[in-house]
Protein backbone atom coordinates (compact mmCIF):
# COMPACT_ATOMS: atom_id res chain seq x y z
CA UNK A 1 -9.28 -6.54 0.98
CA UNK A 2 -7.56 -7.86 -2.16
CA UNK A 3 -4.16 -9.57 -1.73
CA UNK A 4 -1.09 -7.88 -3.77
CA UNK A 5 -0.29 -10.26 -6.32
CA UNK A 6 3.68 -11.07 -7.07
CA UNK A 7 5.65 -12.85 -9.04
CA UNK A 8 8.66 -14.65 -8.69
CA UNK A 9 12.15 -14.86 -10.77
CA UNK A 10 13.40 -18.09 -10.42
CA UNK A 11 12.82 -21.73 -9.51
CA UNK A 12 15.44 -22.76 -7.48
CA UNK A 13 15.57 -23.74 -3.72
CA UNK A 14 15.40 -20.08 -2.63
CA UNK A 15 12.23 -19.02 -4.74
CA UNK A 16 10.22 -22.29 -4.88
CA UNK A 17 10.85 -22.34 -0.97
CA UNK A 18 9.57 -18.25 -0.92
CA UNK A 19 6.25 -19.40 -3.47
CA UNK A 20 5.21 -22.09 -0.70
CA UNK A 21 5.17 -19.51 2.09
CA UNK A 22 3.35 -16.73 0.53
CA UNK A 23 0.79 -19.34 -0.21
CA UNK A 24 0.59 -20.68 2.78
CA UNK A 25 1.79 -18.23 5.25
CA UNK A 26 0.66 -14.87 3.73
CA UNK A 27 -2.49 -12.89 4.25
CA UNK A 28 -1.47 -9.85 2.00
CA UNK A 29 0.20 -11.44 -1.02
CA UNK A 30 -0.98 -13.53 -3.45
CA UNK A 31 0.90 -16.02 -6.14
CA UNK A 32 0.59 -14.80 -9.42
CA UNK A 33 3.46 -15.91 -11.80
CA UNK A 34 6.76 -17.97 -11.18
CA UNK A 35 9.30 -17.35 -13.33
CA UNK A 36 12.61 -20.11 -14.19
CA UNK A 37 14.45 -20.84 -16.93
CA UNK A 38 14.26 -24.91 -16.78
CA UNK A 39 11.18 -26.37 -17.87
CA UNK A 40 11.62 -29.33 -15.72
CA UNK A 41 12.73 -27.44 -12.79
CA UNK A 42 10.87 -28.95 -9.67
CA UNK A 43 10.22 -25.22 -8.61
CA UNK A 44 8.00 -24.70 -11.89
CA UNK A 45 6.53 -28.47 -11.89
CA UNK A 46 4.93 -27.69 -8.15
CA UNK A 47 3.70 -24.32 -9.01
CA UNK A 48 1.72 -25.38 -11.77
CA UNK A 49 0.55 -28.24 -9.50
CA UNK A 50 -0.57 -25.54 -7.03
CA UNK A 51 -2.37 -23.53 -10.00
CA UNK A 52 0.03 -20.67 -10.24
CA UNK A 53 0.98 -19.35 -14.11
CA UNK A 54 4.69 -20.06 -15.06
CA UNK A 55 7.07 -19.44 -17.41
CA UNK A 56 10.18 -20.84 -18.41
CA UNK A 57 11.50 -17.99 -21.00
CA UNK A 58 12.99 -16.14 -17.23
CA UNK A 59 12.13 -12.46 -17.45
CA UNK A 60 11.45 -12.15 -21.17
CA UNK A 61 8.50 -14.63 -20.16
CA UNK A 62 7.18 -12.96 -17.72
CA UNK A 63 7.04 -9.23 -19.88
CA UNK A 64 5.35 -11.00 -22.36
CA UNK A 65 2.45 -12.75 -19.69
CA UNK A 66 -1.12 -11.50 -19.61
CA UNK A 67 -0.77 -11.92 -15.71
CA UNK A 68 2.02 -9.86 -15.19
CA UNK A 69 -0.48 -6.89 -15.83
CA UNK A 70 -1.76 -7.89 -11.96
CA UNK A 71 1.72 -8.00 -10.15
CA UNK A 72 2.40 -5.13 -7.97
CA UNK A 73 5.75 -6.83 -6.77
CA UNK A 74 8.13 -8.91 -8.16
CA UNK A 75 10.83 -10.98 -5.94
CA UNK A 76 13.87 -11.76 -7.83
CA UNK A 77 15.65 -15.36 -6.84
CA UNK A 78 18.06 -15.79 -9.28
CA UNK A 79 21.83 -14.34 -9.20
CA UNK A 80 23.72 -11.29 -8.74
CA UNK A 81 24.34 -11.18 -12.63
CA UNK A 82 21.02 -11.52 -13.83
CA UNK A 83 19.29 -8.67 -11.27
CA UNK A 84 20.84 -6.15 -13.14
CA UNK A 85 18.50 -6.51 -16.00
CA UNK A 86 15.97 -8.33 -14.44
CA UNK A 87 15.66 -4.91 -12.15
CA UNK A 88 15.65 -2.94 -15.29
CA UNK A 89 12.64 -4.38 -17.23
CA UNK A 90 10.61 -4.79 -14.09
CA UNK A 91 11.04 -1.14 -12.89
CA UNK A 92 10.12 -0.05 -16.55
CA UNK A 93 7.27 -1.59 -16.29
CA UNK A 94 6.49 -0.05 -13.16
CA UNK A 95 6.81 -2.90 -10.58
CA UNK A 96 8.39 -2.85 -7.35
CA UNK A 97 11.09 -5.07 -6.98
CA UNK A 98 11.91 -7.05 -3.97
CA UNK A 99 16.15 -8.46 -4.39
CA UNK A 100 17.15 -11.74 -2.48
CA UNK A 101 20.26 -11.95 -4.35
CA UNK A 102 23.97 -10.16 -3.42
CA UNK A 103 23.50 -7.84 -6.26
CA UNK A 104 22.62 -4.87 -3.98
CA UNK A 105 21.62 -2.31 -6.40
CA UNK A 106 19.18 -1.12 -3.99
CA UNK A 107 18.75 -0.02 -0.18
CA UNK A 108 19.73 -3.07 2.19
CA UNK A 109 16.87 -4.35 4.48
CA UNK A 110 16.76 -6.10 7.72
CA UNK A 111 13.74 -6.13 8.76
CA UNK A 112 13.95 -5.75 12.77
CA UNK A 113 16.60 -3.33 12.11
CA UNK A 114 15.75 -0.97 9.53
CA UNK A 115 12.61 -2.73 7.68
CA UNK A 116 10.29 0.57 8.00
CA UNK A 117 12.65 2.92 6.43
CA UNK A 118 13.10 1.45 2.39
CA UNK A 119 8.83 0.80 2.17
CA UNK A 120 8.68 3.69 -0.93
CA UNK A 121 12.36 2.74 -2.44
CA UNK A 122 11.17 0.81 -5.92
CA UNK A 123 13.92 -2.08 -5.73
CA UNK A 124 15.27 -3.13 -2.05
CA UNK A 125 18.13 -5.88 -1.48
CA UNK A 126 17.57 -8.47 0.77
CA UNK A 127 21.53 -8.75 1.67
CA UNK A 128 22.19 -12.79 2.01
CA UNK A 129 21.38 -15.42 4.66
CA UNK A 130 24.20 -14.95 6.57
CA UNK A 131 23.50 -11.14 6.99
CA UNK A 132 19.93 -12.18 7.50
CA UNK A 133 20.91 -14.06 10.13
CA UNK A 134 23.97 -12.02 12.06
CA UNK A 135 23.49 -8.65 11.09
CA UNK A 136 20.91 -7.77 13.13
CA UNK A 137 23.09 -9.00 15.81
CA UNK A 138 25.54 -6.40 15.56
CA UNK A 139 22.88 -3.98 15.61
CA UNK A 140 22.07 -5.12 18.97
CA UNK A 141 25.24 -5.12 19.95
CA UNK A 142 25.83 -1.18 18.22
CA UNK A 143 22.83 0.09 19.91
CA UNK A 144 24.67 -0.21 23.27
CA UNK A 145 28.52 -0.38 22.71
CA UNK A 146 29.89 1.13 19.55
CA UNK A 147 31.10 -1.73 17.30
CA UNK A 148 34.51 -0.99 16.43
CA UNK A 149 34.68 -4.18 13.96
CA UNK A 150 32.15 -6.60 12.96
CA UNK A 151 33.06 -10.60 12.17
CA UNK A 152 30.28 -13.17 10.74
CA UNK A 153 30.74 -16.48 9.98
CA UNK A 154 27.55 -18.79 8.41
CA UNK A 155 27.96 -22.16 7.96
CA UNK A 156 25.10 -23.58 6.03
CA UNK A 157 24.44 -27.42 4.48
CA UNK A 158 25.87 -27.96 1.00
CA UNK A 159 22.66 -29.71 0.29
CA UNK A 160 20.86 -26.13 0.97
CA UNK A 161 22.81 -24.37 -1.53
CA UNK A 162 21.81 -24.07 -4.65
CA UNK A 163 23.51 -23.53 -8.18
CA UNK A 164 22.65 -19.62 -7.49
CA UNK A 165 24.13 -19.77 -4.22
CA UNK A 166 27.02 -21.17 -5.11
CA UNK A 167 27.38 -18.73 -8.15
CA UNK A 168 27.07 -15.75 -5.49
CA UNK A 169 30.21 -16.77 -2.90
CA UNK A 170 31.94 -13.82 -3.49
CA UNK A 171 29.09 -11.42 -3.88
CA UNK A 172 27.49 -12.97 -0.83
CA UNK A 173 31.16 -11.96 1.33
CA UNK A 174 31.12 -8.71 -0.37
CA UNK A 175 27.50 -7.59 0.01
CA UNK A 176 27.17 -8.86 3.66
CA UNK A 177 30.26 -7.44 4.79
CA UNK A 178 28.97 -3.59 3.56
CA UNK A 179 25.77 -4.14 5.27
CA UNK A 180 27.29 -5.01 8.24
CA UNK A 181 28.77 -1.06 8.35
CA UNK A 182 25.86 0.15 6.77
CA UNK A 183 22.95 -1.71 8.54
CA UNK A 184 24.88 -3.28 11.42
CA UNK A 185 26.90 -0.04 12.40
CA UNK A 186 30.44 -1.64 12.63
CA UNK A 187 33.09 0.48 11.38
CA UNK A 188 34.17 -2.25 9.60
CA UNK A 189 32.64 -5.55 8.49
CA UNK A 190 34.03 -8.93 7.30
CA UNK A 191 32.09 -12.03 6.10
CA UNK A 192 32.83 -16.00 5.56
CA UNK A 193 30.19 -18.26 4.01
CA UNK A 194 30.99 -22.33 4.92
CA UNK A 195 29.34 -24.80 2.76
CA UNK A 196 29.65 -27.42 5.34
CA UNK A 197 29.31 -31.04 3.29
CA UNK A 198 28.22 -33.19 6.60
CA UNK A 199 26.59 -35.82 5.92
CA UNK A 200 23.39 -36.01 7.97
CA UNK A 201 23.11 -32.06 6.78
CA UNK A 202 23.62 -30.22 9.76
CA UNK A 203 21.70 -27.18 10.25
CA UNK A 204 22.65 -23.35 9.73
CA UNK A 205 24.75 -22.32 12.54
CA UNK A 206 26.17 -18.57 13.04
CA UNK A 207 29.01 -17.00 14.71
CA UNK A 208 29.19 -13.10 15.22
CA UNK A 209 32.41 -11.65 17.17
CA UNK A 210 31.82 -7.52 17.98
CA UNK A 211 34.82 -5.23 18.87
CA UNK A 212 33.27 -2.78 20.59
CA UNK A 213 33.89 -0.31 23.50
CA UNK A 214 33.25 -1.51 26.56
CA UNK A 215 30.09 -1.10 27.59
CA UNK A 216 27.52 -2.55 30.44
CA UNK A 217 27.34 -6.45 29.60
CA UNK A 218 24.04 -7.10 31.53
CA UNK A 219 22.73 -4.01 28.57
CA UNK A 220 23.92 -5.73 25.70
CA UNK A 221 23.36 -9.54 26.84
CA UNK A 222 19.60 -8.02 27.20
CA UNK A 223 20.13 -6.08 23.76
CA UNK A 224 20.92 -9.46 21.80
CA UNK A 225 17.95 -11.11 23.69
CA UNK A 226 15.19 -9.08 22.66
CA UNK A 227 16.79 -8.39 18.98
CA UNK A 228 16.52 -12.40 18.82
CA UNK A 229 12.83 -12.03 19.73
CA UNK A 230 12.27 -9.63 17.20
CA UNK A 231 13.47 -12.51 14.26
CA UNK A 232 11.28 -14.96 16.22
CA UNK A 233 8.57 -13.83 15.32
CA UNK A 234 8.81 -14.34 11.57
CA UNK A 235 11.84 -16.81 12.23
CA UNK A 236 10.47 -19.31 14.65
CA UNK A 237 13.71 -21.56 14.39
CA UNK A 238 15.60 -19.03 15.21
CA UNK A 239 17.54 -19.03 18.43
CA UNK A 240 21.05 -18.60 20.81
CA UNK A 241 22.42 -21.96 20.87
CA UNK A 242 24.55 -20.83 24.03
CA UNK A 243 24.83 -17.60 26.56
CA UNK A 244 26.19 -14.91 24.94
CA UNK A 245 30.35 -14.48 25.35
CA UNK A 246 32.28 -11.75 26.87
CA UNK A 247 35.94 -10.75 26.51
CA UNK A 248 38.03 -7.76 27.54
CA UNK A 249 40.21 -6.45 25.49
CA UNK A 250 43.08 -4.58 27.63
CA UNK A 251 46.20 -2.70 26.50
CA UNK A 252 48.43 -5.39 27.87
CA UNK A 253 47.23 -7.65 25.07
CA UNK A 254 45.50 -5.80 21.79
CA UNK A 255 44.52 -7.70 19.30
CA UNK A 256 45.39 -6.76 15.88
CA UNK A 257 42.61 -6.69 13.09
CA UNK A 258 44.27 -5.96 9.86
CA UNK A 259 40.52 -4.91 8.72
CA UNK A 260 40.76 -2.00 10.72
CA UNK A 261 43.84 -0.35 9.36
CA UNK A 262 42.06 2.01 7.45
CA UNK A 263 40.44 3.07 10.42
CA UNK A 264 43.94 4.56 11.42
CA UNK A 265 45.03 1.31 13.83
CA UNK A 266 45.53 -2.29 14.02
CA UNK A 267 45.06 -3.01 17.30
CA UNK A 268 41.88 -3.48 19.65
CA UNK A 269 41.25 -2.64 23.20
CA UNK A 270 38.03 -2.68 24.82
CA UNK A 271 35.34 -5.61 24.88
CA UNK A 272 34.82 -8.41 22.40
CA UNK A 273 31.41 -10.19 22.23
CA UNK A 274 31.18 -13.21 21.30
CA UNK A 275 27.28 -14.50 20.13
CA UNK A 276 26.68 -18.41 18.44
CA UNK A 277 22.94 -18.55 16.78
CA UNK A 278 21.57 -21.55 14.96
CA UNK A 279 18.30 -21.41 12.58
CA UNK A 280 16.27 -23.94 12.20
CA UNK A 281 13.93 -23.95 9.03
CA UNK A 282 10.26 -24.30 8.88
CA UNK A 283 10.82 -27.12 5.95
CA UNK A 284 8.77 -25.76 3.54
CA UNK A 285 10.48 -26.89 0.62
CA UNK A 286 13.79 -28.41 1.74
CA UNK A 287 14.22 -30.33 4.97
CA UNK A 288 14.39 -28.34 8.16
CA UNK A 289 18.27 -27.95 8.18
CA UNK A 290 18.11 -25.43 5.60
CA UNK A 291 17.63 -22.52 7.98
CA UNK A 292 19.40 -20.09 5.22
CA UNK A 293 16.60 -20.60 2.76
CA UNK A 294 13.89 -20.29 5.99
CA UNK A 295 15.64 -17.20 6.78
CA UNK A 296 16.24 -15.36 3.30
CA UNK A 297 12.75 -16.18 2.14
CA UNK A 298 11.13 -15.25 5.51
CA UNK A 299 12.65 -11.48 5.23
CA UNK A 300 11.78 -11.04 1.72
CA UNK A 301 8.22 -12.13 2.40
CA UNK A 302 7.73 -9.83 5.67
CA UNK A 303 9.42 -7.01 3.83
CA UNK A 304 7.44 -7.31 0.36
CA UNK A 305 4.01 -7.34 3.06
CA UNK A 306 5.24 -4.06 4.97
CA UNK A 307 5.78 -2.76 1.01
CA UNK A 308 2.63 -4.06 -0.27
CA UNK A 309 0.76 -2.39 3.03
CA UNK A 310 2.51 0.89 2.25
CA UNK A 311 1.44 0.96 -1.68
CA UNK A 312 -2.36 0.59 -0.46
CA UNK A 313 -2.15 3.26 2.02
CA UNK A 314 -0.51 5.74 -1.09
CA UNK A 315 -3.50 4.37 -3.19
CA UNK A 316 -6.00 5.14 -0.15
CA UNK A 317 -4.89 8.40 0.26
């Protein structure tokens, strides 16, 4: 069967890192167009080594390409300020739009968590790295204890993060703490991004802390395990970097989450969960401590195949 051709909006880290794995890694899309706005961008410069059409006129390029006329899907790399009308033209023209930046104009999507439910929506949000990376942690942790409050904290390599990253901070804190309500389940969600300068580059490490009612540990320890299985499998570097943590909460010593106040109370009783994960990337483009980029572009690659396998079934039928 014919792969789904895509194209990509922008050349950066994120998408030139997203163009090697779906032509190397994917059996259901295919490269058709990458998209920047720098003509001597390294992202454009290798796909034109590796035979794929480019543009550097961004989206107003790519309307105007003979090859769009093939693309089924479109993933957009670039910013939170340029999806807005990047989202617009491509829908118009009848594409399906696949967002890896905090703009969140459509449905969130994580894929072990709620990756099957979004496959007809026309533009889905890939959240950010960090929620990539932790939010299907509170899941886990929500599908056994009610999270009461949700904490992440990703610490990724300066070196990984891009010019569109670093445009994104506070969309990226914004956007990843509403998924971690609406996809995660917490009541209420809070997000910090570290852009950790170290020099060797260490790798993406992630902390998530759960308030939640207390709850069988052995059930939620085993909960966390299996969701971590679940990103293995299209996250290899993925992993615990130590058992998971355990705290009660008791009345004799709340804590007090300011977060929570709208909730109707400051203070927490009950269990707090403590879980430390570290992703290591494949090193497709950048070097393997960019586990953000290995992350991000490995969702929005398994999500745009589940989409692209939905659209031939609709044509099928």
């Amino acid at each position: 069967m014919a792969k789904t051709k895509v194209a990509i909006i922008g050349s950066g880290n994120i998408g030139t890192d997203l163009m090697i794995k779906v032509m190397r890694l994917s059996d259901v899309l295919e490269m058709g167009v990458m998209v920047g706005i720098d003509p001597a961008s390294d992202g454009l410069a290798r796909a034109r080594r590796m035979g794929v059409a480019t543009t550097h006129e961004g989206i107003d390029g790519l309307m105007g390409m003979a090859e769009f006329e093939d693309v089924s899907i479109v993933f957009d790399a670039t910013s939170a300020a340029a999806h807005k009308r990047n989202s617009e033209l491509v829908l118009a023209a009848g594409k399906r739009m696949v967002d890896l930046t905090p703009a969140a104009i459509g449905p969130y999507v994580i894929p072990p968590v709620n990756g099957d439910t979004f496959l007809d929506a026309k533009n889905v949000n890939m959240v950010t790295c960090g929620g990539q990376a932790t939010i299907p942690i509170v899941a886990a942790v929500n599908r056994v204890a009610k999270v009461h409050y949700g904490e992440i904290v990703a610490s990724i390599a300066s070196k990984s993060a891009g010019p569109g990253t670093r445009a994104n901070i506070d969309e990226f804190t914004e956007t990843t703490s509403q998924a971690i309500m609406d996809v995660g389940g917490a009541a209420r969600g809070k997000a910090i991004i570290i852009l950790n300068p170290a020099e060797p580059p260490l790798i993406m490490r992630d902390t998530v802390y759960c308030l939640c009612e207390d709850a069988d540990r052995d059930a939620i320890r085993q909960s966390i395990e299996d969701m971590v299985a679940e990103v293995q499998a299209y996250v290899p570097g993925y992993r615990l970097k130590q058992a998971v943590q355990f705290e009660s909460i008791g009345s004799n010593r709340p804590l007090r989450i300011p977060e929570m106040a709208t909730l109707g109370q400051t203070e927490f009783t009950g269990l707090k969960v403590s879980v430390f994960l570290e992703v290591e990337g494949a090193a497709h483009y950048l070097p393997a401590y960019a586990g953000n980029l290995d992350i991000m572009t490995s969702a929005a690659m398994k999500t745009a195949e589940k989409i692209a396998v939905r659209m031939r079934e609709g044509v099928a039928a």
